[in-house]
C-alpha atoms as a PDB file:
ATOM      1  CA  UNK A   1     -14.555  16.894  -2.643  1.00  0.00           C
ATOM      2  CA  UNK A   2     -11.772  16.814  -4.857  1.00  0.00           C
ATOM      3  CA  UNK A   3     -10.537  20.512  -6.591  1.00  0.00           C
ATOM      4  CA  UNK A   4      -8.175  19.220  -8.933  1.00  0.00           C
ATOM      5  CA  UNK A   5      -9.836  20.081 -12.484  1.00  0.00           C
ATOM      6  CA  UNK A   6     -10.212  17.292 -15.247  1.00  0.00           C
ATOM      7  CA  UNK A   7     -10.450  17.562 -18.788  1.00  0.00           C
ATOM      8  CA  UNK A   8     -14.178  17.197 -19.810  1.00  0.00           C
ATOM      9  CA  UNK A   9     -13.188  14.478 -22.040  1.00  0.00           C
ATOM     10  CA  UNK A  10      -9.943  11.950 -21.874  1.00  0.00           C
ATOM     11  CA  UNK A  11      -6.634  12.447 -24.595  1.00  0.00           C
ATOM     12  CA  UNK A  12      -7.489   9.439 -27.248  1.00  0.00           C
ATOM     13  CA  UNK A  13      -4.294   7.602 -25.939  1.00  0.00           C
ATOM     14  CA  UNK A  14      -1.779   8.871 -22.703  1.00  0.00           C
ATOM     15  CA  UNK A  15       0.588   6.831 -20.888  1.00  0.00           C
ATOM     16  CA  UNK A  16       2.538   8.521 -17.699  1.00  0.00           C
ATOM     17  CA  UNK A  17       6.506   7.322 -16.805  1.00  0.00           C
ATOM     18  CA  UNK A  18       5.979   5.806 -13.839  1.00  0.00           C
ATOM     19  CA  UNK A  19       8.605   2.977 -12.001  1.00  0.00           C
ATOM     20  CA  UNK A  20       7.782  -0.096 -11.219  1.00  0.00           C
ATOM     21  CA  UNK A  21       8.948  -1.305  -7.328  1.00  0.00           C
ATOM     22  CA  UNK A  22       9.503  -5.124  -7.507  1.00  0.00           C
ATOM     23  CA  UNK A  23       9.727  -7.206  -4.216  1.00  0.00           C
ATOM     24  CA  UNK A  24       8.789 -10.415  -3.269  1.00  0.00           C
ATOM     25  CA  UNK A  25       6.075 -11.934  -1.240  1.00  0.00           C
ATOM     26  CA  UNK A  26       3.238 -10.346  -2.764  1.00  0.00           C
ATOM     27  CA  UNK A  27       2.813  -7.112  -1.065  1.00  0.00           C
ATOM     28  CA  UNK A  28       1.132  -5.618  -3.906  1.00  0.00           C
ATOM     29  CA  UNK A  29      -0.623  -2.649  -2.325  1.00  0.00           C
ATOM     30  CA  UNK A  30       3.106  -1.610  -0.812  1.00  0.00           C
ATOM     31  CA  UNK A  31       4.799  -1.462  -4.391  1.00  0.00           C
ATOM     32  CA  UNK A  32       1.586   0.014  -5.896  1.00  0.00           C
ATOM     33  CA  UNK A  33       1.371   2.795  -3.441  1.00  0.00           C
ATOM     34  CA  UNK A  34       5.510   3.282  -3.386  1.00  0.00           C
ATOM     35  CA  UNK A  35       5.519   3.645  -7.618  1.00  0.00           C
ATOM     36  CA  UNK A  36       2.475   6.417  -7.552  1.00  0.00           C
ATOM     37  CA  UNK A  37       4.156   8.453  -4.827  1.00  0.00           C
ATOM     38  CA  UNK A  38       7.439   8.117  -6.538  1.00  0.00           C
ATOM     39  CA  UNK A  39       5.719   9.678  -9.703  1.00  0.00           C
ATOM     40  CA  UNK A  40       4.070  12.126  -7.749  1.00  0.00           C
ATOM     41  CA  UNK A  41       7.068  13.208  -5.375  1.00  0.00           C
ATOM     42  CA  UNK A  42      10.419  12.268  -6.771  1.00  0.00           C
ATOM     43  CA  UNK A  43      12.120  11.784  -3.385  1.00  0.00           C
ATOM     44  CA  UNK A  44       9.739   9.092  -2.122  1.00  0.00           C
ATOM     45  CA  UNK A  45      11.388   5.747  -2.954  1.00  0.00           C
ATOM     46  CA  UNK A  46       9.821   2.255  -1.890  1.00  0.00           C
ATOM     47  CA  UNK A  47      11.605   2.109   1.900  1.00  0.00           C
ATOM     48  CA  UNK A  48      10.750   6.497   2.496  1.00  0.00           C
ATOM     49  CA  UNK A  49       7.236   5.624   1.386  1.00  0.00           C
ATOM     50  CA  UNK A  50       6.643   2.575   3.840  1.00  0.00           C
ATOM     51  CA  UNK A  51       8.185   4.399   6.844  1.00  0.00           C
ATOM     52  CA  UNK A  52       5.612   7.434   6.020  1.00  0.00           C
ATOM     53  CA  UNK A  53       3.168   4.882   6.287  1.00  0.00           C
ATOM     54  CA  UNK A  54       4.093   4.088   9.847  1.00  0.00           C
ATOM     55  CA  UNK A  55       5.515   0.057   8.860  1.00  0.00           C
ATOM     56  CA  UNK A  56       6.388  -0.607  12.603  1.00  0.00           C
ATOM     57  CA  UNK A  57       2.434  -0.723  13.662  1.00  0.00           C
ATOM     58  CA  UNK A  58       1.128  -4.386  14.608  1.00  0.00           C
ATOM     59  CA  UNK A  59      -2.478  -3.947  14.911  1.00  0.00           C
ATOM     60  CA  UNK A  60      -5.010  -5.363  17.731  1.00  0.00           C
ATOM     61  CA  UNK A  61      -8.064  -3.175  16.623  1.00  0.00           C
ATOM     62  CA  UNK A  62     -11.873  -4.002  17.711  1.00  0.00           C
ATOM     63  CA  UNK A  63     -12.630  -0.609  17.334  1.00  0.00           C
ATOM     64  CA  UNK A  64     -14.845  -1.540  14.061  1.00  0.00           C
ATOM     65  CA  UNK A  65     -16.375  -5.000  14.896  1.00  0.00           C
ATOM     66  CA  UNK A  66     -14.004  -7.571  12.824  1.00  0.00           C
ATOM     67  CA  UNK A  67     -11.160  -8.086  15.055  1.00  0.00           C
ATOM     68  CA  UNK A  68      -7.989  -6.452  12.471  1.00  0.00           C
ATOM     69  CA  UNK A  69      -4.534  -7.962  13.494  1.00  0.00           C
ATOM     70  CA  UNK A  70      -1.021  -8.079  12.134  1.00  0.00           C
ATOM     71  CA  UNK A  71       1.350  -5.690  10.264  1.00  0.00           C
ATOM     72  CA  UNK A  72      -0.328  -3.269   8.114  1.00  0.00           C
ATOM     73  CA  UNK A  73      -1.552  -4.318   5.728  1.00  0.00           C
ATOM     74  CA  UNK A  74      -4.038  -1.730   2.795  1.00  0.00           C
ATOM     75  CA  UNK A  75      -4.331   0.660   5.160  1.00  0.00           C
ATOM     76  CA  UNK A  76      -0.419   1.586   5.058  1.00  0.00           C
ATOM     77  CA  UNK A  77      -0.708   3.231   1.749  1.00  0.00           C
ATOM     78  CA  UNK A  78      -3.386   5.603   2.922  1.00  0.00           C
ATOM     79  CA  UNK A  79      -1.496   6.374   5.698  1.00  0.00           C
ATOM     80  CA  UNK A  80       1.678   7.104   3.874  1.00  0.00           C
ATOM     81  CA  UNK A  81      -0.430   9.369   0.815  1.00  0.00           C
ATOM     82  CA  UNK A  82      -1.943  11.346   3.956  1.00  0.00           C
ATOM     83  CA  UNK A  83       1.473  12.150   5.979  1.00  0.00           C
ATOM     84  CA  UNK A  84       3.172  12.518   2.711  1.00  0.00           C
ATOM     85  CA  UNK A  85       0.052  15.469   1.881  1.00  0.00           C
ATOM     86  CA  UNK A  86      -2.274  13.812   0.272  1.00  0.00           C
ATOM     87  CA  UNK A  87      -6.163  12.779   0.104  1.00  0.00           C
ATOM     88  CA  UNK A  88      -6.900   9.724  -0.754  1.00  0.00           C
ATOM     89  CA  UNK A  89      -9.680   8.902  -3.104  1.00  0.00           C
ATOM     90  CA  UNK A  90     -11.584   5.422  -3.803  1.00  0.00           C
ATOM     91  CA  UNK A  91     -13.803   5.041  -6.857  1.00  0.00           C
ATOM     92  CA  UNK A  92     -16.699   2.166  -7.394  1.00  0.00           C
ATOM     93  CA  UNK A  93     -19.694   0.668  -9.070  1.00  0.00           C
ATOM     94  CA  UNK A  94     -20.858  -0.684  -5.770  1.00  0.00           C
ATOM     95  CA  UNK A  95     -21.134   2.079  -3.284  1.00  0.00           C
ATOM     96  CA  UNK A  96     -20.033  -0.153  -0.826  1.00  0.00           C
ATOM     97  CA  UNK A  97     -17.785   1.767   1.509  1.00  0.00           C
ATOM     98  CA  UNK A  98     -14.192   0.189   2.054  1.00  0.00           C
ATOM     99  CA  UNK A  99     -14.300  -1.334   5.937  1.00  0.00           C
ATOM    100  CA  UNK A 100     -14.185   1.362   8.452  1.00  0.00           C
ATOM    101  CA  UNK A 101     -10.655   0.665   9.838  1.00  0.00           C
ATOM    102  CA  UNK A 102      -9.445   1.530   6.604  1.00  0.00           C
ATOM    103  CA  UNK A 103     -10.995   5.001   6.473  1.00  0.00           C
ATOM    104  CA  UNK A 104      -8.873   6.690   9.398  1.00  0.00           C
ATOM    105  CA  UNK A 105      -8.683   9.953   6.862  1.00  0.00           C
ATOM    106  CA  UNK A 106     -11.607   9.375   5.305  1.00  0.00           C
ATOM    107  CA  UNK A 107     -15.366   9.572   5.021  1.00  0.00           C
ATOM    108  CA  UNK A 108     -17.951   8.549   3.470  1.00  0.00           C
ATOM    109  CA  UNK A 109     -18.772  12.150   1.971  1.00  0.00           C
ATOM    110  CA  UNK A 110     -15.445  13.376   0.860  1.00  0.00           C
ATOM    111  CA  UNK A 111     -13.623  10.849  -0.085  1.00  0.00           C
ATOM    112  CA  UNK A 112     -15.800   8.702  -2.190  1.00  0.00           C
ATOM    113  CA  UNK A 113     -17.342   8.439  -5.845  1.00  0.00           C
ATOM    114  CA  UNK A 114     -19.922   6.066  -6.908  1.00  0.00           C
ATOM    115  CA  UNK A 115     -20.421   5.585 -10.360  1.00  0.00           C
ATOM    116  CA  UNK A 116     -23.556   3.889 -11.963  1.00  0.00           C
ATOM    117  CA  UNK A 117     -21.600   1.864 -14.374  1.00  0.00           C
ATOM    118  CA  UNK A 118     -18.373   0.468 -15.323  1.00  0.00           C
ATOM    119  CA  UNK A 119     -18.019   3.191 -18.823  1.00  0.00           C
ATOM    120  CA  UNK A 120     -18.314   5.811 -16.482  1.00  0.00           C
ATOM    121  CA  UNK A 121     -15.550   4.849 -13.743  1.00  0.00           C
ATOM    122  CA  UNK A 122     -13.241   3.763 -17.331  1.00  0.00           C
ATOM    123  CA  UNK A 123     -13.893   7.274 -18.569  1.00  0.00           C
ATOM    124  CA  UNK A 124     -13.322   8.836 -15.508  1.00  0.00           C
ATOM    125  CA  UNK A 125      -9.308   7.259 -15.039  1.00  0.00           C
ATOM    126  CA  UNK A 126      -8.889   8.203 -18.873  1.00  0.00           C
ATOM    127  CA  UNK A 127      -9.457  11.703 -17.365  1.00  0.00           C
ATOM    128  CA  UNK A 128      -7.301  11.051 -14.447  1.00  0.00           C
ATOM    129  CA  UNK A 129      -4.287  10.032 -16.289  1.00  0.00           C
ATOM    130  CA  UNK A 130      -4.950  12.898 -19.080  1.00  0.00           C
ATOM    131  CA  UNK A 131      -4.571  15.350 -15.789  1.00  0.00           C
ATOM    132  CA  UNK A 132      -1.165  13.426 -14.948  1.00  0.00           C
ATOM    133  CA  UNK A 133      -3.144  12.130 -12.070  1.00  0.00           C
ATOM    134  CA  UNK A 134      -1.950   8.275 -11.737  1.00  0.00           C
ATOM    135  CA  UNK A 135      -4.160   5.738 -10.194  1.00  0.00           C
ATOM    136  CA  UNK A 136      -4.079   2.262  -8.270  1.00  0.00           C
ATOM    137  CA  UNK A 137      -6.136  -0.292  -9.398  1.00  0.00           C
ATOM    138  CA  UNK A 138      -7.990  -3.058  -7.166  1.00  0.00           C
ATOM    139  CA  UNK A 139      -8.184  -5.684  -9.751  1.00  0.00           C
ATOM    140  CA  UNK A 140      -5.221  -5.033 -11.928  1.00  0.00           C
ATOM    141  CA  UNK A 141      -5.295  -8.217 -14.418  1.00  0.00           C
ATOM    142  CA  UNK A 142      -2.516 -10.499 -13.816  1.00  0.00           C
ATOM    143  CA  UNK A 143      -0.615 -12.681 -16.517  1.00  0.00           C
ATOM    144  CA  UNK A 144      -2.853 -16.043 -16.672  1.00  0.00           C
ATOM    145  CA  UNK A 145      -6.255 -13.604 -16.069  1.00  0.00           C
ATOM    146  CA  UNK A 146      -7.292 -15.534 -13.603  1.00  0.00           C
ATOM    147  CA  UNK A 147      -7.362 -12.733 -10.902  1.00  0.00           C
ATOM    148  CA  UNK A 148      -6.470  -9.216  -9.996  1.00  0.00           C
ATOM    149  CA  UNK A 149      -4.603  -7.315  -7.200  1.00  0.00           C
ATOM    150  CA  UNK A 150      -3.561  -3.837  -6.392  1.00  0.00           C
ATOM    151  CA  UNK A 151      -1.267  -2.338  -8.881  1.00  0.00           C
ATOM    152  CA  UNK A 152      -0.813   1.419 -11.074  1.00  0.00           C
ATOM    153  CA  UNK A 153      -3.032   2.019 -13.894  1.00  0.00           C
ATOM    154  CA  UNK A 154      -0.259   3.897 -16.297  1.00  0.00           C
ATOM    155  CA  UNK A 155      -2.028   4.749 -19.543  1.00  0.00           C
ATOM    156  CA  UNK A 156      -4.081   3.601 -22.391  1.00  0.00           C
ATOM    157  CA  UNK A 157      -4.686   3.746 -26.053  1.00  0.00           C
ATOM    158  CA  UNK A 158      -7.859   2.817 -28.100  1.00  0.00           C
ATOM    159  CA  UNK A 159      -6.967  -1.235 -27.706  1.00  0.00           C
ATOM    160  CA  UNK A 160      -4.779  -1.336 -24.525  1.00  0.00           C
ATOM    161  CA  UNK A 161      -4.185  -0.324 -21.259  1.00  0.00           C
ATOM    162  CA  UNK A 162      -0.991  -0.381 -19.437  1.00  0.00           C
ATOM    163  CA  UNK A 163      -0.367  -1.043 -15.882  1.00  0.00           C
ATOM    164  CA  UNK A 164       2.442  -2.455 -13.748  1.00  0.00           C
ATOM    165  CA  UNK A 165       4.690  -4.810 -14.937  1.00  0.00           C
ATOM    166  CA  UNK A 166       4.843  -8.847 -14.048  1.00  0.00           C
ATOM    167  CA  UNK A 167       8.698  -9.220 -12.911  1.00  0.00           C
ATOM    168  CA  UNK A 168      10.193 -12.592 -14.149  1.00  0.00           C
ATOM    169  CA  UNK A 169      12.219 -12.649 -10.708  1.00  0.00           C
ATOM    170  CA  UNK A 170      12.237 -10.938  -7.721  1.00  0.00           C
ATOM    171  CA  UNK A 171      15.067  -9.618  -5.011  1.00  0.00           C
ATOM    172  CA  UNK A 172      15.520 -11.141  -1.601  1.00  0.00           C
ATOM    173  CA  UNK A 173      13.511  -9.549   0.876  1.00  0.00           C
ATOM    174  CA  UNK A 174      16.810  -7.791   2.628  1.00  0.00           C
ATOM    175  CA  UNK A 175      17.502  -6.528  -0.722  1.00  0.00           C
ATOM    176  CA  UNK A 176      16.892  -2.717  -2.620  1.00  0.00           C
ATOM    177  CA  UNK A 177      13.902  -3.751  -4.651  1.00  0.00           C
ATOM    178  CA  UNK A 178      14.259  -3.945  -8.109  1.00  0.00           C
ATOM    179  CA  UNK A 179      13.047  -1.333 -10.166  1.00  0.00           C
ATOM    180  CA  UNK A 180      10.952  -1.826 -13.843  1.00  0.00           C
ATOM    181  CA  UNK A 181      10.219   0.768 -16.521  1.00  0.00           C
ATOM    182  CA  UNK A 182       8.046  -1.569 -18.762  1.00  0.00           C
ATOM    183  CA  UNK A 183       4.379  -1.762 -19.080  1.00  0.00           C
ATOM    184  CA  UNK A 184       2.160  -4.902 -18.559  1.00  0.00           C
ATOM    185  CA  UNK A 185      -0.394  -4.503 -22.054  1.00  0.00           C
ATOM    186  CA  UNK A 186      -3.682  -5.660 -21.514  1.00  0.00           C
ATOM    187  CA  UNK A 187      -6.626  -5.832 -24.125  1.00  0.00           C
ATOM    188  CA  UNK A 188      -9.152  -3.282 -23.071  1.00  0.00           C
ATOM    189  CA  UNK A 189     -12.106  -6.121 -23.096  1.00  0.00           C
ATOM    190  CA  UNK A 190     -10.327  -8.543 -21.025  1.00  0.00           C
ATOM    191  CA  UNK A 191      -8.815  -5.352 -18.733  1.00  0.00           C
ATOM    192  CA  UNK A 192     -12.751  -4.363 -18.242  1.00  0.00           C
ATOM    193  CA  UNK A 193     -13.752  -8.116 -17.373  1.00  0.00           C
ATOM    194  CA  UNK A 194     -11.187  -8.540 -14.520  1.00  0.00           C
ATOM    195  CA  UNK A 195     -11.654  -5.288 -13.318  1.00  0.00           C
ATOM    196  CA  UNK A 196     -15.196  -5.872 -13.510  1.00  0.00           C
ATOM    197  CA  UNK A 197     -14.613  -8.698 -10.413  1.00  0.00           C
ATOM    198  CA  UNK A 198     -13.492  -5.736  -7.534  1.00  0.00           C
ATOM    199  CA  UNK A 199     -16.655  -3.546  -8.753  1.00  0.00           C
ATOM    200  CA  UNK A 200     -14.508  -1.232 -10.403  1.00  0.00           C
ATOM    201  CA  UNK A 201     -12.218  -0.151  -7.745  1.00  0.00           C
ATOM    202  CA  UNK A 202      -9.733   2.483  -8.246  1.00  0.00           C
ATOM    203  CA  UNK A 203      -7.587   4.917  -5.912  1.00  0.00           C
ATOM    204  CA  UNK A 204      -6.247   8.754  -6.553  1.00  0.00           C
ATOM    205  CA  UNK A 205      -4.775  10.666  -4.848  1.00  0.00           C
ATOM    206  CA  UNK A 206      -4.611  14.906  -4.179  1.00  0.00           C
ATOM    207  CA  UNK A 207      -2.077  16.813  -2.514  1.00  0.00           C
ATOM    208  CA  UNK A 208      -4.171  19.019  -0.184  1.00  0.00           C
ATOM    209  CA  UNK A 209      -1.920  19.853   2.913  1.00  0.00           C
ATOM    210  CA  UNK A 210       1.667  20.097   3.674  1.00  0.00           C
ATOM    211  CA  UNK A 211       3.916  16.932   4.023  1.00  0.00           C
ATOM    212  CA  UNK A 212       5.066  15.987   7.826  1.00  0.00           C
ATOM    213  CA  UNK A 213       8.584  17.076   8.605  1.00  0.00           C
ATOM    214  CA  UNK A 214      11.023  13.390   9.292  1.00  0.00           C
ATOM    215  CA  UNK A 215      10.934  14.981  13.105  1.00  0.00           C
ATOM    216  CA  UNK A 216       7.076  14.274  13.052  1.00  0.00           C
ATOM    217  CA  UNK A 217       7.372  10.661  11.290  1.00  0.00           C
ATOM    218  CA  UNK A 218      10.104   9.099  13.404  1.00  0.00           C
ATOM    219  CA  UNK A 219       8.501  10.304  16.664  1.00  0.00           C
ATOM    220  CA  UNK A 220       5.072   8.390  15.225  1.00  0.00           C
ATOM    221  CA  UNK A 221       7.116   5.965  14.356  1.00  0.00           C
ATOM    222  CA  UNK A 222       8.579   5.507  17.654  1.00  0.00           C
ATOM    223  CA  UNK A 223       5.285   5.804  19.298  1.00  0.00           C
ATOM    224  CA  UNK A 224       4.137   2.778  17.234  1.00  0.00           C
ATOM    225  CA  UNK A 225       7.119   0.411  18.085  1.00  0.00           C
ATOM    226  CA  UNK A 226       6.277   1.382  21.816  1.00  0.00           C
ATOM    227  CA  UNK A 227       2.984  -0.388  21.617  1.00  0.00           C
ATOM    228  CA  UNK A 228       3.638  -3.360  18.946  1.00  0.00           C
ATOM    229  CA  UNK A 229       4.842  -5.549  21.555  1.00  0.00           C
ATOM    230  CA  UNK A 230       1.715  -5.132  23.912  1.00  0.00           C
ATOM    231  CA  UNK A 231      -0.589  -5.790  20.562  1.00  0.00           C
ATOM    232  CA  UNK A 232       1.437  -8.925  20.099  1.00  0.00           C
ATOM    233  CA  UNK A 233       0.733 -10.214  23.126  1.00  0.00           C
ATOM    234  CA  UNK A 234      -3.056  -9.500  23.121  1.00  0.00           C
ATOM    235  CA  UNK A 235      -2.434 -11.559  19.218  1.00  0.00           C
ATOM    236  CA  UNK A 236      -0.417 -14.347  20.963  1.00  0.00           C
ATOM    237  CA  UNK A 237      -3.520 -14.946  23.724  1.00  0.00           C
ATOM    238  CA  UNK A 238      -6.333 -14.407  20.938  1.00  0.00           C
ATOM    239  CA  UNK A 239      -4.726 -17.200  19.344  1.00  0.00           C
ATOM    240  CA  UNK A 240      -4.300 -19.408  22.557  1.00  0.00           C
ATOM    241  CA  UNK A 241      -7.958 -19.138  22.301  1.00  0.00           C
ATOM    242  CA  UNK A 242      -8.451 -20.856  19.575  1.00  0.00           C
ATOM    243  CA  UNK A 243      -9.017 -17.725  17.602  1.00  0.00           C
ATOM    244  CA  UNK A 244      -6.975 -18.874  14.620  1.00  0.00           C
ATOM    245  CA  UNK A 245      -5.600 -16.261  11.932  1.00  0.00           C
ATOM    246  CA  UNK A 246      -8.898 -15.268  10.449  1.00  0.00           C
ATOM    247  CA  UNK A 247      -7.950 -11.569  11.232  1.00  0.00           C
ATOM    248  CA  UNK A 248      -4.212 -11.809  10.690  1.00  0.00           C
ATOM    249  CA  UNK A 249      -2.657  -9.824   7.394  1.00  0.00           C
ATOM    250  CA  UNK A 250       0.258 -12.083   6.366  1.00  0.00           C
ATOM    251  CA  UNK A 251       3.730 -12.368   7.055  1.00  0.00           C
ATOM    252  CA  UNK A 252       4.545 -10.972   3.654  1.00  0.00           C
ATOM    253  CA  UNK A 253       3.892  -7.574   5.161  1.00  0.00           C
ATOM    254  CA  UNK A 254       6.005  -8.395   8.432  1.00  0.00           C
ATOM    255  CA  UNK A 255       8.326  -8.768   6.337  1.00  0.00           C
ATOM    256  CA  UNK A 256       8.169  -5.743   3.723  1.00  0.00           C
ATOM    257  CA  UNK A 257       7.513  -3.518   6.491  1.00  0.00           C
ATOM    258  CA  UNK A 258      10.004  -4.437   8.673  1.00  0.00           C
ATOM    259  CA  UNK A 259      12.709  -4.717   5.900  1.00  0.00           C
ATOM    260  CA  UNK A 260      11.850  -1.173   4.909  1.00  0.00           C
ATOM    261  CA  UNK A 261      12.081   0.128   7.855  1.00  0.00           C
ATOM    262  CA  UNK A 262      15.532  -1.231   8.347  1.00  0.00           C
ATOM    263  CA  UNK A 263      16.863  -0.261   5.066  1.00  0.00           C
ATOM    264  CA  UNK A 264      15.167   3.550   6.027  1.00  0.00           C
ATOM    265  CA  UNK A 265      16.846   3.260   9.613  1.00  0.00           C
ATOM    266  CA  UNK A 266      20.174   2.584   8.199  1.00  0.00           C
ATOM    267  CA  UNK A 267      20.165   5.062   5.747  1.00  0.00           C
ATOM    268  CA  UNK A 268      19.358   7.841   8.601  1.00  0.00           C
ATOM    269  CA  UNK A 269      22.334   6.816  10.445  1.00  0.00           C
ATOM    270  CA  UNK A 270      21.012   4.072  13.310  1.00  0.00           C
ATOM    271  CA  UNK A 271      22.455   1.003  12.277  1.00  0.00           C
ATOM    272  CA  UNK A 272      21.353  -0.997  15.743  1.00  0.00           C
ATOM    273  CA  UNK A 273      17.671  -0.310  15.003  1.00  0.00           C
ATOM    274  CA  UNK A 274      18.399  -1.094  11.320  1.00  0.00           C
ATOM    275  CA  UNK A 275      19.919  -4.358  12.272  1.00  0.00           C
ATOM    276  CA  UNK A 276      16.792  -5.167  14.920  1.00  0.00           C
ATOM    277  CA  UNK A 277      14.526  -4.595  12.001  1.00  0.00           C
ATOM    278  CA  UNK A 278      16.240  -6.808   9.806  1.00  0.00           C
ATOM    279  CA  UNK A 279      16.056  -9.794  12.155  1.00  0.00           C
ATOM    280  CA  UNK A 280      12.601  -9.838  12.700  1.00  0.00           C
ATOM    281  CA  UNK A 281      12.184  -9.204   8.867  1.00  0.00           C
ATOM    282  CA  UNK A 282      14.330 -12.885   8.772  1.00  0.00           C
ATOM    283  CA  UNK A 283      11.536 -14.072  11.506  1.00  0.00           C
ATOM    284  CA  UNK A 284       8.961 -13.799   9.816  1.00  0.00           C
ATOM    285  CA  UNK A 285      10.471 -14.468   6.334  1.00  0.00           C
ATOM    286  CA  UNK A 286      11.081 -18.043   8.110  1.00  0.00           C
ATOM    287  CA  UNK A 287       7.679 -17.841   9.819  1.00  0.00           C
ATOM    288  CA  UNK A 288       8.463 -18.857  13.489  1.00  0.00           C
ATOM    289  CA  UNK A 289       6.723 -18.681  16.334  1.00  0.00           C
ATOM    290  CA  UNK A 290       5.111 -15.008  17.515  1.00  0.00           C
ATOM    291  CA  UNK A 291       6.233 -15.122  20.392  1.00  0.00           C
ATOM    292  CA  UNK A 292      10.237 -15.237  19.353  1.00  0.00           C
ATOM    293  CA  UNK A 293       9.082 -12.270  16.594  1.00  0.00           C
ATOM    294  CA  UNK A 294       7.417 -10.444  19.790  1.00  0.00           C
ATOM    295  CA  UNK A 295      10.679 -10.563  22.021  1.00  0.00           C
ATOM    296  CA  UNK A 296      12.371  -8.979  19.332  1.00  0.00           C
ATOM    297  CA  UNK A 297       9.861  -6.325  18.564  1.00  0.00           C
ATOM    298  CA  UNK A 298      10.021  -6.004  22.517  1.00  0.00           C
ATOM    299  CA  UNK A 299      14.453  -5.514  22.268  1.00  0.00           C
ATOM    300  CA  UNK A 300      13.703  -3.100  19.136  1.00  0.00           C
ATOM    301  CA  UNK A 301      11.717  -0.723  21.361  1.00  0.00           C
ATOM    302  CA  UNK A 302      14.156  -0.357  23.942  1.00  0.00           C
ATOM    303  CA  UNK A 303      16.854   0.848  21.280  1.00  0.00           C
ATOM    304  CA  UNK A 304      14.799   3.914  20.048  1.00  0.00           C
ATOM    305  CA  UNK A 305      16.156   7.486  21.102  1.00  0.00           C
END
């Protein structure tokens, strides 16, 4: 269980300096998880994040039942806290377990807290943040408070919190992503009553073990583009089945994490891969057929050293 130590009680009002990633297509667990490991490691950015979260993966997974499929998807943040060094953490009020494909560092003994009611897991992030200890919501209000999705929990005060801002635009999926230092202010009641919809869920993190060297990330990297091809073709005849896209994650993360991972690649010096990435980022930006998206996926792996 977790050995960071928290203040007994919360500060009466805290907010932490954290960035705001902004990108479109609605990948809101990417930016989320991108802007707390910038604010816990200063040289994570959005793209070094994704690529420790392994963004070339396409999954085929019946390991846990529910047939999983696509680019990753939630489970790419945990992946990228744990090679980055970090446990991951989920808090709720429903002690319902996250689905088991999700939990590939975790279990249900270590990495969980229930909490009886929705005061207590409040209190609890006030003590988080007063510990400099940022956290992710699931059910972070959005503007017409209709709904919530995955973004930072920043600070609070006696009548607000703050979380991640609401960008009025966003870049073009080949582009750096924008980057916000504003807070989103939401009333504390209204905060509580979306929040209330995800059973309280919340994510820390806890840097327990040493960060994998690049060596170790491009290799798993590497290994991953090996098999996305085959998984795409198991996808492709699941769906000439008449399996529809019940289990498929969306092309907003094909894109993200393919985009990433070309911006990363170019950076490092390999400008074919880079430009391989970027084209199937286009793909499925214009969402065309799988199979075209698998050939490509099948030409990147062939470039890899």
């Amino acid at each position: 269980m977790m050995k960071t130590k928290l203040p007994e009680t919360p500060v009466l009002s805290k907010t932490l300096p954290i960035i705001s990633y902004v990108l479109p297509n609605a990948t809101c667990y990417y930016f989320a998880g991108a802007s707390v490991a910038h604010f816990l490691e200063k040289d994570i950015d959005f793209d070094k994040f994704l690529w420790y979260g392994r963004p070339l993966r396409f999954k085929f997974d019946r390991r846990f039942g529910d047939l999983r499929t696509g680019p990753p998807a939630g489970d790419l943040f945990m992946e990228a806290f744990y090679n980055l060094g970090y446990k991951t953490y989920q808090g709720n009020t429903s002690r319902i377990l996250m689905p088991a494909i999700f939990m590939t560092h975790m279990t249900a003994d270590d990495n969980f807290i229930f909490f009886k009611k929705q005061a207590e897991a409040f209190d609890f992030i006030k003590r988080l943040i007063s510990a400099d200890q940022p956290v992710i919501l699931n059910g972070a209000p959005t503007p017409n408070m209709a709904k919530g999705d995955y973004g930072f929990f920043a600070g609070y005060n006696d009548n607000f919190v703050y979380i991640r801002p609401i960008p009025d635009k966003y870049p073009f999926y080949y582009q750096e992503p924008e980057i916000l230092t504003t807070f989103y202010e939401v009333p504390i009641k209204k905060f509580l009553e979306i929040w209330n919809r995800t059973e309280n869920t919340f994510y820390w993190f806890e840097k327990t073990h040493e960060r994998i060297s690049e060596g170790e990330i491009y290799q798993m990297n590497k290994a991953d583009a090996q098999e996305t091809y085959s998984n795409m073709q198991k996808f492709i005849n699941n769906l000439s089945q008449g399996a529809g896209l019940k289990s498929y994650s969306s092309n907003g993360d094909g894109i993200n994490s393919r985009a990433a991972a070309s911006r990363y690649l170019r950076k490092a010096g390999y400008s074919q891969l880079a430009d391989k990435y970027m084209e199937i980022a286009k793909l499925y930006n214009e969402n065309e057929d799988f199979s075209k998206i698998a050939e490509r996926e099948k030409e990147a792996a062939k470039l890899w050293q």
